[in-house]
Protein backbone atom coordinates (compact mmCIF):
# COMPACT_ATOMS: atom_id res chain seq x y z
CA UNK A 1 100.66 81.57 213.09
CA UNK A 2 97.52 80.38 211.46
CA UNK A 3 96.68 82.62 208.66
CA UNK A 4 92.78 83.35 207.37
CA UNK A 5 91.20 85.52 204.58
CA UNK A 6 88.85 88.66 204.98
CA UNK A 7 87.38 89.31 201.27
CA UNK A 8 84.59 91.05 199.23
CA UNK A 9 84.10 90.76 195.77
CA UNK A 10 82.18 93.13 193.94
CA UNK A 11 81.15 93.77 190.10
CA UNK A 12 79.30 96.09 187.98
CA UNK A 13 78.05 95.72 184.02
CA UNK A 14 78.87 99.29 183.62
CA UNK A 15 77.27 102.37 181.96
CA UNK A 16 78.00 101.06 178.05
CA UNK A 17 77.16 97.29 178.49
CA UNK A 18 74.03 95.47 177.75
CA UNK A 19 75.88 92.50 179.70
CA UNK A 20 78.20 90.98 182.04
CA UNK A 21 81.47 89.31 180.76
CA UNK A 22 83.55 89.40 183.52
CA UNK A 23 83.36 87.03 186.22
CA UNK A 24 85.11 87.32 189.61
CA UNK A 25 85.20 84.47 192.72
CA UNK A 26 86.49 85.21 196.51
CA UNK A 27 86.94 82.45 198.88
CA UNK A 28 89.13 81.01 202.01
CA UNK A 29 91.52 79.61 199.55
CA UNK A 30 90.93 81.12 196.42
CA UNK A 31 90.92 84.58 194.98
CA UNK A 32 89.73 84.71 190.93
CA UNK A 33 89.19 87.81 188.13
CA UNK A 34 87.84 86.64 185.01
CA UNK A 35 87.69 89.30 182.05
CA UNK A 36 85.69 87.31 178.68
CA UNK A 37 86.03 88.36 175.57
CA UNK A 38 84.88 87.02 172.11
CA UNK A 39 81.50 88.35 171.53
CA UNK A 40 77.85 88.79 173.65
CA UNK A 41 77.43 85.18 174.24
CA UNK A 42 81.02 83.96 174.12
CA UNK A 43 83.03 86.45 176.56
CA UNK A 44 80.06 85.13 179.64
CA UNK A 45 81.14 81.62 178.62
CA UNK A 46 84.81 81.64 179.11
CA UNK A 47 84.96 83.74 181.94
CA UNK A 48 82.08 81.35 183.80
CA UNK A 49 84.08 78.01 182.57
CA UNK A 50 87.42 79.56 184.08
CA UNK A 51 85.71 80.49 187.67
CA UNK A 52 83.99 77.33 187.26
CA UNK A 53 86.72 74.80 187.00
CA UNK A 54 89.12 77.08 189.12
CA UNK A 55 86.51 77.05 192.42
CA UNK A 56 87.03 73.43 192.78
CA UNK A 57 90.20 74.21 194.24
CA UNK A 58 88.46 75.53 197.06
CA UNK A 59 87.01 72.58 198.46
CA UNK A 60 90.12 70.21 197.61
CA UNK A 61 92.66 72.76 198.37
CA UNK A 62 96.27 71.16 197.66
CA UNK A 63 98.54 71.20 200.93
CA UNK A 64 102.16 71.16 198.49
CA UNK A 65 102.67 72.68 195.78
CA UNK A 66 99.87 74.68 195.26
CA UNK A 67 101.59 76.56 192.13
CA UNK A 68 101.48 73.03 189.74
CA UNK A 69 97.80 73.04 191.52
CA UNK A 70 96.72 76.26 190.34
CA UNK A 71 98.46 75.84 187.05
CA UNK A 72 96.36 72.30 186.06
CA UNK A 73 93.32 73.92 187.54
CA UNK A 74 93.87 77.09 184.67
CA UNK A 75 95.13 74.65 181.69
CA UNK A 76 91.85 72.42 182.64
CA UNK A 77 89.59 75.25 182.13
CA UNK A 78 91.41 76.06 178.93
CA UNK A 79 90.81 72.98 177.82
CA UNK A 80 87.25 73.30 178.86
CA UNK A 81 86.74 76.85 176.96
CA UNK A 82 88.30 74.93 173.61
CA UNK A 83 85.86 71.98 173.99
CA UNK A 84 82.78 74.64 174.44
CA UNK A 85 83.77 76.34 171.21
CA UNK A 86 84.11 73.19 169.39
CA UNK A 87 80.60 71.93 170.59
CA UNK A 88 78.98 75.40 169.81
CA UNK A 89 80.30 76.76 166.70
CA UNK A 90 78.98 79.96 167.09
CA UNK A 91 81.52 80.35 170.14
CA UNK A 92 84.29 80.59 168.24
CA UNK A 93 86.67 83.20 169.29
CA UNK A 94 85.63 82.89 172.94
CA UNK A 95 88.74 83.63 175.52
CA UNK A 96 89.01 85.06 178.85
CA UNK A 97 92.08 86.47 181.31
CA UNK A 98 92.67 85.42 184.38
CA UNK A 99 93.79 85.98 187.73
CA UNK A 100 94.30 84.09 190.39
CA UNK A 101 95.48 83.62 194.16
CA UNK A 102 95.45 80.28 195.75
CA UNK A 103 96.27 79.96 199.31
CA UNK A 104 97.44 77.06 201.39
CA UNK A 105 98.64 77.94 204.59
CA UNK A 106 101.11 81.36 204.40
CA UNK A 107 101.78 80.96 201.00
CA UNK A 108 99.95 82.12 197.76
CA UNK A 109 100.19 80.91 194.07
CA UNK A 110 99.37 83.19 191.70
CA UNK A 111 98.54 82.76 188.23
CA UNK A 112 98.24 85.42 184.99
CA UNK A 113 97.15 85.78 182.01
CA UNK A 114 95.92 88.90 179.75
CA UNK A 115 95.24 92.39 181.16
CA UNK A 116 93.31 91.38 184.32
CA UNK A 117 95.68 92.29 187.50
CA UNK A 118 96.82 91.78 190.99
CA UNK A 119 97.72 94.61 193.31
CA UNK A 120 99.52 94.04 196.45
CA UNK A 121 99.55 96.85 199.76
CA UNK A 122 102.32 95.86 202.28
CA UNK A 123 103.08 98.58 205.13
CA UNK A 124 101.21 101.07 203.33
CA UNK A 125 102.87 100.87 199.74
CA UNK A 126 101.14 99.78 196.95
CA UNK A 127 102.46 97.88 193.80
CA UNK A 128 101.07 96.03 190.63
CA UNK A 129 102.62 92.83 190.68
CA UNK A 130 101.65 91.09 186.96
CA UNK A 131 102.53 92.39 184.49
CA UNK A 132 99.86 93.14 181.54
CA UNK A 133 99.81 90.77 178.41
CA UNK A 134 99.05 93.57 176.01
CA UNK A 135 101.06 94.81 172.32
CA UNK A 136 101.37 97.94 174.15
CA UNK A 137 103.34 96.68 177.79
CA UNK A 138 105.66 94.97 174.79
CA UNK A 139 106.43 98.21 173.10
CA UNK A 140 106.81 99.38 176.83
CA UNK A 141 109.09 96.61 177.68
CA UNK A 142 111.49 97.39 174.44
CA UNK A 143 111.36 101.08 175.02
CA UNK A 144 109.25 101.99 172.26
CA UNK A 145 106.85 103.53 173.85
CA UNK A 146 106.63 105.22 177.89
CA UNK A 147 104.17 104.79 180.12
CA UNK A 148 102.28 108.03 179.58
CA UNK A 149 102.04 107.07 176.21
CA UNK A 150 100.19 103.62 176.55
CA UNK A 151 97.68 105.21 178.56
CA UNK A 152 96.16 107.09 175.78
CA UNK A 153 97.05 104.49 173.13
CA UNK A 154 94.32 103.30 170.86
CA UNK A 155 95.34 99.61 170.85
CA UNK A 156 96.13 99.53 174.81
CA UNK A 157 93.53 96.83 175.34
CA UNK A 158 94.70 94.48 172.20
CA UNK A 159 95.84 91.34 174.47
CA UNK A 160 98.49 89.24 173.50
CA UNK A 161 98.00 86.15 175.50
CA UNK A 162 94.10 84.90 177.16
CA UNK A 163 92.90 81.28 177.61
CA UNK A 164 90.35 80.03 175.19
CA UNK A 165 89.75 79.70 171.28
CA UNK A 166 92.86 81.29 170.26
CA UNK A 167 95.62 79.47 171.75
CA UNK A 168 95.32 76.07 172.60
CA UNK A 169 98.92 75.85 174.77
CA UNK A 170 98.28 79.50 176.71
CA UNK A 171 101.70 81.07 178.43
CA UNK A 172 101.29 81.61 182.37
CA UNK A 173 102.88 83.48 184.45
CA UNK A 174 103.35 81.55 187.81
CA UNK A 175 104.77 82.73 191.00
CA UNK A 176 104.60 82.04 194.82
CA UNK A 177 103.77 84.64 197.14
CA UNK A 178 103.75 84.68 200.69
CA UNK A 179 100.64 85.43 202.48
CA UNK A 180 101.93 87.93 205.33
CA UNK A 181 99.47 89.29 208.15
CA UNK A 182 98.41 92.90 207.41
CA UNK A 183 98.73 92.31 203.31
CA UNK A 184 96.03 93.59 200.93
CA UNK A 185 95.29 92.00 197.99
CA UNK A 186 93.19 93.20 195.14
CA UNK A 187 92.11 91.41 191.87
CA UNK A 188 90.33 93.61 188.88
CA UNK A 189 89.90 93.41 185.14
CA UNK A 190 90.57 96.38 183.48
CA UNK A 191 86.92 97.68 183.52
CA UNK A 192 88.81 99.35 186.78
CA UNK A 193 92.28 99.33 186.31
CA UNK A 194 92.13 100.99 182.92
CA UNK A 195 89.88 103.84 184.25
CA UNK A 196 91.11 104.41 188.05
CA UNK A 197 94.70 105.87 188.14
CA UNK A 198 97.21 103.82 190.19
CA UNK A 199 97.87 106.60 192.49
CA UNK A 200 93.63 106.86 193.00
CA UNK A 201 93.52 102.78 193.44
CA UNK A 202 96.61 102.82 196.16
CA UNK A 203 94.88 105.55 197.93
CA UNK A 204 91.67 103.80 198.75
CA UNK A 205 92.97 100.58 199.07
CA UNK A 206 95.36 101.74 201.79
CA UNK A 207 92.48 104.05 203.28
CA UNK A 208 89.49 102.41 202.79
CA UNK A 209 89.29 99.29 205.94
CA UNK A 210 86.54 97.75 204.96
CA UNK A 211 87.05 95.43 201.93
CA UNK A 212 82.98 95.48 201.32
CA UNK A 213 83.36 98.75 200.91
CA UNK A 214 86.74 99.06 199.62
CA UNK A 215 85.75 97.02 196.75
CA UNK A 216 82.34 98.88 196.55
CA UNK A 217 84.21 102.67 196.33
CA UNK A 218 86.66 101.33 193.71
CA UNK A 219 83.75 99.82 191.31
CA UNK A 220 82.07 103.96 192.12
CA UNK A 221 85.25 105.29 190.63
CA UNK A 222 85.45 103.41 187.87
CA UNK A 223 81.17 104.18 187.09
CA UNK A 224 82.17 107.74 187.63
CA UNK A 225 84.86 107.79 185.03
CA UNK A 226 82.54 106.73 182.20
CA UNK A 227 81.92 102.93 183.29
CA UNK A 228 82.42 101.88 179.19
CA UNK A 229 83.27 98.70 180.22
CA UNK A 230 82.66 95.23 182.71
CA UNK A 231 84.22 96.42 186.33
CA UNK A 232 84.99 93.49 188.46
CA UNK A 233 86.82 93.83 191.55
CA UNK A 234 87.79 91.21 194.45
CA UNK A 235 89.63 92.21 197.77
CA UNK A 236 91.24 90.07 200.52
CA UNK A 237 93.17 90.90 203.23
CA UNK A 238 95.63 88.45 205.10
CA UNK A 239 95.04 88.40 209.02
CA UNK A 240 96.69 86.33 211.42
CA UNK A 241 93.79 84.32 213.94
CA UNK A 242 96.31 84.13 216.63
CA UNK A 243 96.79 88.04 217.29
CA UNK A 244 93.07 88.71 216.81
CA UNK A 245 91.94 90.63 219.74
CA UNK A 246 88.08 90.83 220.63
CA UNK A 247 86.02 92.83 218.84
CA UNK A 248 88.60 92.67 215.54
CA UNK A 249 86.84 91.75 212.72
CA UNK A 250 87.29 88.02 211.72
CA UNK A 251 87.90 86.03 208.62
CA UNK A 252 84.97 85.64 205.74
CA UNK A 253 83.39 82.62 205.13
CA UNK A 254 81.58 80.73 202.33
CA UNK A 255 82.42 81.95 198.86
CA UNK A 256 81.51 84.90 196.95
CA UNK A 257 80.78 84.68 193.32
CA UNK A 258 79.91 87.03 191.23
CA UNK A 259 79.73 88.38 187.14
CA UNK A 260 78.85 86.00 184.18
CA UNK A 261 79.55 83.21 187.04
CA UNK A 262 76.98 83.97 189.53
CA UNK A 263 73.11 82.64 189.69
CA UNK A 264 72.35 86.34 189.48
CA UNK A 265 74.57 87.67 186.71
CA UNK A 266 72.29 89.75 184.80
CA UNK A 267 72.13 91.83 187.61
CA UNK A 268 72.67 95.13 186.28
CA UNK A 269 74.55 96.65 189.72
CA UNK A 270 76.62 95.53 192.47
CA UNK A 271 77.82 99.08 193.61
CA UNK A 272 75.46 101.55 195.67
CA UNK A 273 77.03 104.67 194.89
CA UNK A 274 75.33 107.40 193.07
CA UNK A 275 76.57 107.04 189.55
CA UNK A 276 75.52 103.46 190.25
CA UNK A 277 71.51 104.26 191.13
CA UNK A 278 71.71 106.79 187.98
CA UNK A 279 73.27 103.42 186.06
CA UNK A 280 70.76 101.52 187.03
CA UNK A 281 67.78 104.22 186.61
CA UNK A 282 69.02 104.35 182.83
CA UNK A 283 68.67 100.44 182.37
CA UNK A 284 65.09 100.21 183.96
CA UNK A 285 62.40 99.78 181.18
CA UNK A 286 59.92 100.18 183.34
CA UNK A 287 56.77 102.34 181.27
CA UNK A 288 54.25 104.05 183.50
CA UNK A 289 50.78 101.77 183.25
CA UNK A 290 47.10 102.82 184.60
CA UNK A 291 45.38 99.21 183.99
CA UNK A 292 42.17 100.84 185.59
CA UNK A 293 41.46 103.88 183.02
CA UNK A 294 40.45 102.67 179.48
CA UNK A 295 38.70 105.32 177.34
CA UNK A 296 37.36 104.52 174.05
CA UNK A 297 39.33 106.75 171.53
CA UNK A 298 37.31 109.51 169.69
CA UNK A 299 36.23 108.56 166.15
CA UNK A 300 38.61 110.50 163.50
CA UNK A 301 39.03 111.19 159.42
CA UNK A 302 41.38 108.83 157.93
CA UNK A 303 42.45 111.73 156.05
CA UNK A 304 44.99 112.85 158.81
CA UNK A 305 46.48 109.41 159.20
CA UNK A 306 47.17 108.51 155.69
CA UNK A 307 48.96 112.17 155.40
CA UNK A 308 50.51 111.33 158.82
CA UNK A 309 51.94 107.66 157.42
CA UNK A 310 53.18 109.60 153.97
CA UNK A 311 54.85 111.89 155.96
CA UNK A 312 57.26 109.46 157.99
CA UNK A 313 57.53 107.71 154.91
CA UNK A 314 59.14 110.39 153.36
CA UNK A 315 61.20 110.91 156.64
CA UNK A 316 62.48 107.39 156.92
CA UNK A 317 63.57 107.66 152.99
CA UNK A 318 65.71 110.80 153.68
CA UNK A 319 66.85 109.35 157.28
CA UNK A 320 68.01 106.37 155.60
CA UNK A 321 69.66 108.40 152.70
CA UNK A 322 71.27 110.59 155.15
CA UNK A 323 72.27 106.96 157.43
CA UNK A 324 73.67 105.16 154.98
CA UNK A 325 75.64 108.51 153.51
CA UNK A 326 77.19 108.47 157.62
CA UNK A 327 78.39 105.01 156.79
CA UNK A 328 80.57 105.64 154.05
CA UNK A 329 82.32 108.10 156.18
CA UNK A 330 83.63 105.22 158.61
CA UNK A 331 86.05 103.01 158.53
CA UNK A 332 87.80 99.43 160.25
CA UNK A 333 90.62 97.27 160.23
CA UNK A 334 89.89 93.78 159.24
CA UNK A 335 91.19 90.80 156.90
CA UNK A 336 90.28 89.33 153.95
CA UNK A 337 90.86 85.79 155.01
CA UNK A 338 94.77 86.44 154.33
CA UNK A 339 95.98 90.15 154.69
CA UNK A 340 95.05 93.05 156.97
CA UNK A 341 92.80 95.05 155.00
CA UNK A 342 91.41 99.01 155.80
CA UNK A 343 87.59 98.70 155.51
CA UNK A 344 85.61 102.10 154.33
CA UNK A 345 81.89 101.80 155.65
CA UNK A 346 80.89 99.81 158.53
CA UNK A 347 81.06 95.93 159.20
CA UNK A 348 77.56 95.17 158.57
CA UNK A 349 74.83 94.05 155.48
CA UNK A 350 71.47 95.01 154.93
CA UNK A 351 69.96 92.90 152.81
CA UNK A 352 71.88 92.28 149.35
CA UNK A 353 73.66 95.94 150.12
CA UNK A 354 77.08 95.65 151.61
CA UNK A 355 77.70 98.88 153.69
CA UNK A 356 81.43 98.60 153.40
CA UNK A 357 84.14 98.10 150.57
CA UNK A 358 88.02 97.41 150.71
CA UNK A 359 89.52 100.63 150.71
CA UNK A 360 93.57 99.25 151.04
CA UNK A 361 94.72 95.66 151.16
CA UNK A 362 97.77 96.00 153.24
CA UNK A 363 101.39 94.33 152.73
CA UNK A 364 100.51 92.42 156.90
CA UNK A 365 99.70 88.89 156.71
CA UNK A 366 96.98 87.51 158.98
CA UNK A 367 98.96 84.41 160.40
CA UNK A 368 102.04 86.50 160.73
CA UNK A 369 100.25 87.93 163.78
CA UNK A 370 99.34 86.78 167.35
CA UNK A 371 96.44 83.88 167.30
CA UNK A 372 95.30 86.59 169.86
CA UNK A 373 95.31 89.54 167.25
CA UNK A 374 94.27 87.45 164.76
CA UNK A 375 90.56 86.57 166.49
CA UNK A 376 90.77 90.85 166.82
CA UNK A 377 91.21 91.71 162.89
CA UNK A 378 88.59 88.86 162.19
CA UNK A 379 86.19 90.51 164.35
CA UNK A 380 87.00 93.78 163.19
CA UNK A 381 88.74 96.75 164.74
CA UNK A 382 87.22 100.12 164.10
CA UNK A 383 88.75 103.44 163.52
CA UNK A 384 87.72 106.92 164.18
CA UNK A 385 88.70 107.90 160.53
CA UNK A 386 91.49 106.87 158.09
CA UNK A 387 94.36 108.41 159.59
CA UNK A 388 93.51 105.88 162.63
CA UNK A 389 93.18 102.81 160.39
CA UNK A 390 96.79 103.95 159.04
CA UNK A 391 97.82 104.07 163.07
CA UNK A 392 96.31 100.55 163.86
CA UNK A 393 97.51 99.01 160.57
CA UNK A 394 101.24 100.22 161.39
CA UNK A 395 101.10 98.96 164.66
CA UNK A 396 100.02 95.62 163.19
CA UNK A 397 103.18 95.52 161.13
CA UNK A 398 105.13 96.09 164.09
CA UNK A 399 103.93 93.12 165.66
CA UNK A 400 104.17 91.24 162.41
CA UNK A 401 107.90 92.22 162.19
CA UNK A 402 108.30 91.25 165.98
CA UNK A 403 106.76 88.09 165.48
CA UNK A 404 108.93 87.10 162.32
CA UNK A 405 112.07 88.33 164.29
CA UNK A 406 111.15 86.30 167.76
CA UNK A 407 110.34 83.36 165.37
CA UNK A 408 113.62 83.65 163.79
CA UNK A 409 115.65 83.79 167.10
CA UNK A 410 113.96 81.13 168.22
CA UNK A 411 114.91 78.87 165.55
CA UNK A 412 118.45 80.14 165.21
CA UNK A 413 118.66 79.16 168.90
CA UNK A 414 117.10 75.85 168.18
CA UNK A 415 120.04 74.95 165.94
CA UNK A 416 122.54 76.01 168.45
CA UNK A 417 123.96 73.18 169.19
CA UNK A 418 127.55 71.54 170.56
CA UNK A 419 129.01 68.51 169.81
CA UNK A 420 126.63 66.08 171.27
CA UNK A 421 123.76 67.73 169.89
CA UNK A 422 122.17 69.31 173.02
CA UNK A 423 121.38 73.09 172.40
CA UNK A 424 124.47 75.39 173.61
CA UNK A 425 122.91 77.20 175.46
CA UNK A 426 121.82 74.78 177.89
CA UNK A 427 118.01 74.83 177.08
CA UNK A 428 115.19 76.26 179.77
């Protein structure tokens, strides 16, 4: 049995983004999703580094043990990401997920980390195989909160674990997979996953032949359901060479790349659907011109003007009034270099005027949380009103008290010990 890929990789900027963070790759060998995150610049920069250092696995493909492969290849491109925000200060922060499928022969390694994920069709039936590193899959996984529920949870997308400027020894999930004729596999960052129901996803993917335009009708979905974020989405399915009968469609070939990683990324569009021409109608700047008329303008009183000028004078006095009066009204969760602290106003300056002011220092401690959740509270979280500051802050203190209690079995179970001081429980 000699086993070959058949893959697409498609990605869109969305309907609320100026830019591209995600980054996605699709080769013979390798299969990558790259969500960024830290800022305009710094979210490109991870993801890019990741796809970057990962893709040479797909000209020096390892033949054994393709897992310990794949996991140097991600801890490498951490390392990267960390030496990129130490060079350019302005980087720091910077941190991407990832998710990845290498292949050597019939066998896959997969790698995970954050909220990107990996869907797998067998026979028809589709499952999620990672497992989301978010606070709200934890309160999932202890039973505090249902499914249902962490769909329309404000904090769903707070990640607990990425690569990059915020943990310097990340946690991976690793895994082997086998790569069985007739599998689809399917890569996306949450620009899709948190938009597109699981039922909707299964039913294209097991519908849909075509990965080109599996991959293209998936990113449509996602653009129709508001598009507020990156959408990034890679496809492969597994085929066997030796059963291919003529006129089957063979394997892929070169590599796709595409996102914050490609030579093209600030292409607004990958997708061809409608709600992607009406995306990228609303991004074209493109002001009707007639270089061939010129008229000289009529001569006028000054009289008109100067009125005209007092008049939006007057305007932008009141409009700022009236702005800065809107401010006030808003509010964010953020620190004060030490606690967690509710923020009435906005986040911003202008000039010597601060357009925010403490309203509540809170009782959570900044390095009591997740380096993760840390970077998000420095950056700022914002709240639709107070009552949703209160929500976010409690949640904080939930994973402040979860923190403190892992930390304290951990180091209860660190001084387990027998008799000839090995830890009782036999270690990892």
């Amino acid at each position: 049995m000699t086993i070959a890929l058949r893959y697409a990789a498609k990605t869109d900027v969305g309907l609320v983004r100026s830019n591209n963070q995600d980054s996605g790759y699709a080769g013979s060998h390798l299969l990558v999703v790259a969500d960024g995150m830290g800022g305009h610049a710094g979210g490109d920069v991870a993801s890019s580094v990741a796809v970057g250092t990962l893709a040479e696995l797909e000209t020096d493909a390892p033949g054994t043990d393709i897992v310990a492969a794949l996991e140097g290849a991600v801890l490498d491109a951490n390392d990267a990401i960390l030496r990129r925000a130490r060079e350019e200060p302005q980087l720091a922060g910077l941190g991407t997920t990832v998710t990845a499928l290498l292949r050597a022969g019939n066998k896959f390694a997969l790698v995970h980390i954050g909220d990107s994920r990996a869907y797998l069709v067998r026979n028809g039936q589709c499952t999620q195989v990672t497992k989301d590193h978010t606070f709200v899959q934890r309160l999932i996984d202890e039973g505090r909160l249902t499914p249902e529920e962490a769909e329309r949870h404000p904090q769903r997308s707070m990640i607990m674990r990425v690569l990059g400027d915020v943990d310097a020894d990340p946690e991976l999930d690793l895994s082997l997979k086998p790569a069985v004729p007739g599998d689809r596999w399917m890569l996306c960052s949450d620009g899709l996953s948190g938009l597109v129901s699981f039922e909707t996803i299964s039913d294209v993917l097991a519908t849909v032949e075509d990965p080109e335009e599996c991959a293209e009708h998936l990113v449509e979905l996602a653009l129709k359901a508001g598009g507020p974020d990156n959408i990034t989405c890679v496809i492969a399915d597994v085929i066997d060479l030796d059963t291919l009968r003529k006129g089957d469609p063979g394997p892929s070939s070169g590599s796709v790349v595409v996102g914050a990683a490609a030579r093209d990324r600030h292409r607004p569009t990958a997708a061809t659907g409608p709600a992607a021409r009406a995306a990228a109608l609303t991004r074209e700047e493109a002001p009707y011109e007639d270089e061939d008329y010129e008229e000289e303008p009529p001569r006028r009183s000054t009289w008109p003007v100067i009125a005209l000028f007092a008049l939006i004078g007057a305007l932008l006095v009141g409009g700022g009034w009236f702005a800065y009066d809107w401010t006030q009204d808003q509010y964010y969760v953020g620190s004060n270099g030490e606690n967690v602290v509710v923020y009435k106003g906005i986040a911003q300056d202008l000039g010597p005027l601060s357009l925010s002011h403490e309203e509540q220092v809170t009782d959570v401690a900044l390095n009591d949380l997740q380096p993760v959740t840390q970077t998000q509270v420095t950056n700022t979280i914002s709240a639709k009103n107070r009552e949703d500051a209160d929500r976010i802050v409690a949640q904080l203190a939930a994973e402040e008290s979860l923190s403190k209690d892992t930390s304290t079995d951990a180091s209860d179970q660190g001084g387990a010990s027998d008799s000839s001081g090995t830890p009782s429980d036999g270690g990892r």
